[in-house]
C-alpha atoms as a PDB file:
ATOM      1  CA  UNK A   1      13.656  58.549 -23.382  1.00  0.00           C
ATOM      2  CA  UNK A   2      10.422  60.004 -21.913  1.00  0.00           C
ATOM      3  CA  UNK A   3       7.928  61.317 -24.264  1.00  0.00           C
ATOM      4  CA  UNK A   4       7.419  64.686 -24.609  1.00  0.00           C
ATOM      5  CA  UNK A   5       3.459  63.846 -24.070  1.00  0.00           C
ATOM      6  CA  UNK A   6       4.190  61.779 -21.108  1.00  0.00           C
ATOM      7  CA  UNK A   7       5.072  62.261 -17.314  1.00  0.00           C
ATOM      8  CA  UNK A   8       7.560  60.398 -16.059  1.00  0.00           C
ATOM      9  CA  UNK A   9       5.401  58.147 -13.482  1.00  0.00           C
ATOM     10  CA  UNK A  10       6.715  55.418 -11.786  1.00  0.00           C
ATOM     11  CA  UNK A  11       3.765  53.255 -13.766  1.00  0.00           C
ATOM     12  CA  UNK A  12       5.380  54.876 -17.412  1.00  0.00           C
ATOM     13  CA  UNK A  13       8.862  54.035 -15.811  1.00  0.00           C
ATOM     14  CA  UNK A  14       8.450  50.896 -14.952  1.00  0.00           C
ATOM     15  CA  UNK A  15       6.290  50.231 -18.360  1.00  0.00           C
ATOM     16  CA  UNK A  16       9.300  51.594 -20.010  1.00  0.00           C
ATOM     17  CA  UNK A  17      11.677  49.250 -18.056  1.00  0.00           C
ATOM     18  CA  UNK A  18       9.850  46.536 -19.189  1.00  0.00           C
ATOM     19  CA  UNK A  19      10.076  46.975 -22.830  1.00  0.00           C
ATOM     20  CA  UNK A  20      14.105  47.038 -22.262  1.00  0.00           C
ATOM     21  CA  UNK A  21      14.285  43.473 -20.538  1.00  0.00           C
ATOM     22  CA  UNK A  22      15.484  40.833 -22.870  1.00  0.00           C
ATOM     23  CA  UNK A  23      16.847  37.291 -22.662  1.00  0.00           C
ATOM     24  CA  UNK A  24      20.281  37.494 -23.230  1.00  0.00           C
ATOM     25  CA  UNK A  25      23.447  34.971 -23.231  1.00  0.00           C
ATOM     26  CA  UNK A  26      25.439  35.179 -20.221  1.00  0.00           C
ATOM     27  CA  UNK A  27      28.741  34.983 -22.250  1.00  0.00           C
ATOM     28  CA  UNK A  28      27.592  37.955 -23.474  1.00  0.00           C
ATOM     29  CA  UNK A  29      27.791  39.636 -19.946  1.00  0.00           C
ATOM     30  CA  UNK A  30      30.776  37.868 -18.752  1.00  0.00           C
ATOM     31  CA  UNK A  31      32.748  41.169 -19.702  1.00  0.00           C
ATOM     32  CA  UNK A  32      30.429  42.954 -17.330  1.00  0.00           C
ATOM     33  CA  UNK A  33      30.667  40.709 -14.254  1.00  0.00           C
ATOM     34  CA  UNK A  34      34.251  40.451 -14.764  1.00  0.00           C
ATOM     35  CA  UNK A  35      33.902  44.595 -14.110  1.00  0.00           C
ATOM     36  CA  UNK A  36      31.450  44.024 -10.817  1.00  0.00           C
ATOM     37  CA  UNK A  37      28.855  45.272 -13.182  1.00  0.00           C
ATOM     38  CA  UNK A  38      26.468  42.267 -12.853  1.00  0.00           C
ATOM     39  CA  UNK A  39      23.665  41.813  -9.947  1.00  0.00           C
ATOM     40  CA  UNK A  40      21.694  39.008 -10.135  1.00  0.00           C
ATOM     41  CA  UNK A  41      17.902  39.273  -8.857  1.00  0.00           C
ATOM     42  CA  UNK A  42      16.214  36.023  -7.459  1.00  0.00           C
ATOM     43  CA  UNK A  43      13.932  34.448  -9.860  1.00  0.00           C
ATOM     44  CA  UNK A  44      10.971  35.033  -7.264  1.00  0.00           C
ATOM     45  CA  UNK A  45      11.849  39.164  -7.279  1.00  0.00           C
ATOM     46  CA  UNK A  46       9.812  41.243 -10.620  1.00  0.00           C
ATOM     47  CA  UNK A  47      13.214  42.416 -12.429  1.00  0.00           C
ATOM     48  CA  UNK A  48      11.367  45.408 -13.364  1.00  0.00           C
ATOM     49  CA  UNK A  49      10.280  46.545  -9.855  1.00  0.00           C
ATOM     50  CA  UNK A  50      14.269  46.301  -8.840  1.00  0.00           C
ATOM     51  CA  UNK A  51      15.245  48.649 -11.543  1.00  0.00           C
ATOM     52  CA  UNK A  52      12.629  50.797 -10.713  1.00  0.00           C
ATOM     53  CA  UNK A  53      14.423  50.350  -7.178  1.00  0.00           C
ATOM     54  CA  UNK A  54      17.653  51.859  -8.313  1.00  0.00           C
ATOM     55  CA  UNK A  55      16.376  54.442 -10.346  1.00  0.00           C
ATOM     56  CA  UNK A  56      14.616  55.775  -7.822  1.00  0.00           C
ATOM     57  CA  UNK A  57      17.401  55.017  -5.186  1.00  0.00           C
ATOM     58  CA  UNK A  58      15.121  53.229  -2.968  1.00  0.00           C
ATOM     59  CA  UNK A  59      18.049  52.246  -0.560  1.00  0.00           C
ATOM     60  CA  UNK A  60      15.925  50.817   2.212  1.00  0.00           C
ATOM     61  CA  UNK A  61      14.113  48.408  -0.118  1.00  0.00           C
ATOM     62  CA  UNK A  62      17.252  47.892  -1.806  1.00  0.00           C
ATOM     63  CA  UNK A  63      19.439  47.095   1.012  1.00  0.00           C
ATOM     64  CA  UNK A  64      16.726  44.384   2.509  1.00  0.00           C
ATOM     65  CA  UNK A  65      16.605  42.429  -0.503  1.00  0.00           C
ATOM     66  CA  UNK A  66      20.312  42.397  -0.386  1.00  0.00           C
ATOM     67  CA  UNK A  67      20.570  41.095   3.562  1.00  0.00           C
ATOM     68  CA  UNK A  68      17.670  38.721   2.482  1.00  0.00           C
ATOM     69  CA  UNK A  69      20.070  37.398  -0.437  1.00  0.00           C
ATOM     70  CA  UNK A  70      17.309  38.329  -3.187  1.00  0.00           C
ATOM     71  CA  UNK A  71      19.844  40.316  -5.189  1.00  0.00           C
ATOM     72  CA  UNK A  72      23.706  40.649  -4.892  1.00  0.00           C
ATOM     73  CA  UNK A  73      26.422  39.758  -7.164  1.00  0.00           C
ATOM     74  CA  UNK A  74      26.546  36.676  -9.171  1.00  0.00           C
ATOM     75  CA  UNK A  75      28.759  33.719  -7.621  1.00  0.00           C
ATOM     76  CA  UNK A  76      31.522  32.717  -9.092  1.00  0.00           C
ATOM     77  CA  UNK A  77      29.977  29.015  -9.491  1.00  0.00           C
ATOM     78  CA  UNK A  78      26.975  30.480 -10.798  1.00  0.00           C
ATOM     79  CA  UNK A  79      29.388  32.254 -13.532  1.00  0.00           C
ATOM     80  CA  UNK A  80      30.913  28.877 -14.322  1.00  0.00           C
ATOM     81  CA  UNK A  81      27.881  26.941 -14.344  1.00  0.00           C
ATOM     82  CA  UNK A  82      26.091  29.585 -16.716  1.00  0.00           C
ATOM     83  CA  UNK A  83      29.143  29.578 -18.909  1.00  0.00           C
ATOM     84  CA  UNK A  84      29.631  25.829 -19.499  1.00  0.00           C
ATOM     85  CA  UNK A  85      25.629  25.785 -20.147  1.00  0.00           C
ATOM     86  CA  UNK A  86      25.719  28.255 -22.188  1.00  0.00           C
ATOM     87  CA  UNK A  87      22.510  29.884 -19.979  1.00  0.00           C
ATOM     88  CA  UNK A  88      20.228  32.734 -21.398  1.00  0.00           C
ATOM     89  CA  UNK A  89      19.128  35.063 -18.443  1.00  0.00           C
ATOM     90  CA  UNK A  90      17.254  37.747 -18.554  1.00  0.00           C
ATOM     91  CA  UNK A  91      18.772  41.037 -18.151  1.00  0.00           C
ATOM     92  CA  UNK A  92      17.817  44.641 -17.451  1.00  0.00           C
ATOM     93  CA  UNK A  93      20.173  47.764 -17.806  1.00  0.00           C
ATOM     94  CA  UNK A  94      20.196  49.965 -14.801  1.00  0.00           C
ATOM     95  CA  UNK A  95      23.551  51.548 -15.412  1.00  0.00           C
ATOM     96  CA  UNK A  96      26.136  51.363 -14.354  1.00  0.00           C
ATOM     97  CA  UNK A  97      24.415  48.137 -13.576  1.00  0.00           C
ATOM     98  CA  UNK A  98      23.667  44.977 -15.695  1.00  0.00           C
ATOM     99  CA  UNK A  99      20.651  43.094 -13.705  1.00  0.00           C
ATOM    100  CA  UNK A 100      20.342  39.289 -14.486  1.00  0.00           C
ATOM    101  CA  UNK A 101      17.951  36.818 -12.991  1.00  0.00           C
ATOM    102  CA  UNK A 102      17.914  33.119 -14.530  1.00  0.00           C
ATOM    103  CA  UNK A 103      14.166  31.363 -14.542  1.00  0.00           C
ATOM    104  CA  UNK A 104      13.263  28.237 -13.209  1.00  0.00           C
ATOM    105  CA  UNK A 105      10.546  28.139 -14.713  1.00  0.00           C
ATOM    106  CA  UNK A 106       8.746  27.963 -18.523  1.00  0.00           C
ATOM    107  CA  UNK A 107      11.917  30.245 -20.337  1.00  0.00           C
ATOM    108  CA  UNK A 108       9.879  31.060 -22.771  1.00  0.00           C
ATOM    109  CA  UNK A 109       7.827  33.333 -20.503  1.00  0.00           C
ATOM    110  CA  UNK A 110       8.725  37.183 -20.051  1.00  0.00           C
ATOM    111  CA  UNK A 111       9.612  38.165 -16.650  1.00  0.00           C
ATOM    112  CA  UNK A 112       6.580  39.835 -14.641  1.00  0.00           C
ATOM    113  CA  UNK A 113       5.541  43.033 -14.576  1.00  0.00           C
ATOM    114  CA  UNK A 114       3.615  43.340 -11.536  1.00  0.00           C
ATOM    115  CA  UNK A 115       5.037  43.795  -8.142  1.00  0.00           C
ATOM    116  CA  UNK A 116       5.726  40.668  -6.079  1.00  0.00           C
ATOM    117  CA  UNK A 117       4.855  42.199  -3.213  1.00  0.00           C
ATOM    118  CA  UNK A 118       8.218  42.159  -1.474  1.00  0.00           C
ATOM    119  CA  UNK A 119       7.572  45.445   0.851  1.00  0.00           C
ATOM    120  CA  UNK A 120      10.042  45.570   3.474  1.00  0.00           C
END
């Protein structure tokens, strides 16, 4: 929810996008992939600048990180694998979408919240 005080920017969007990232389990969101609900965002991509994406139905940007295989549904051996390891992602709500992008890198560390760059 915007505040009443506030505009609804794309900065205050995306600032309030990335106050509802969290790690989650991916057991958790096996319900959700089992739906097609789950799209999983390449640990390079900012997880916050593809919601902002969606919510702002930015279908060109969208659809060229999809044909560059930056985002897309999970694998099936990716499911598995996260399953058996019992893997935390991180995960941002976009309904009806559940994003989810697993780090390679220090998990401790929040996703970023600056843009990667990735104009196409």
């Amino acid at each position: 929810m915007t505040d009443a005080y506030e505009p609804d920017t794309p900065e205050t969007r995306r600032a309030r996008l990335n106050l509802e990232t969290a790690r989650i389990s991916w057991r958790e969101l096996e319900k959700f992939h089992a739906r097609g609900q789950v799209v999983q965002v390449a640990p390079e991509m900012d997880l916050v600048e593809v919601g902002a994406a969606l919510i702002e139905d930015d279908s060109p940007r969208v659809k060229a990180w999809m044909t560059q295989g930056l985002m897309g549904s999970v694998a099936d051996s990716d499911a598995h694998r996260w399953h058996h390891e019992e893997t935390l992602v991180w995960s941002l709500v976009v309904a009806p979408w559940v994003l989810v992008q697993s780090q390679r890198v220090d998990s401790s560390a929040a996703p970023s919240t600056e843009s990667t760059g990735d104009a196409v």
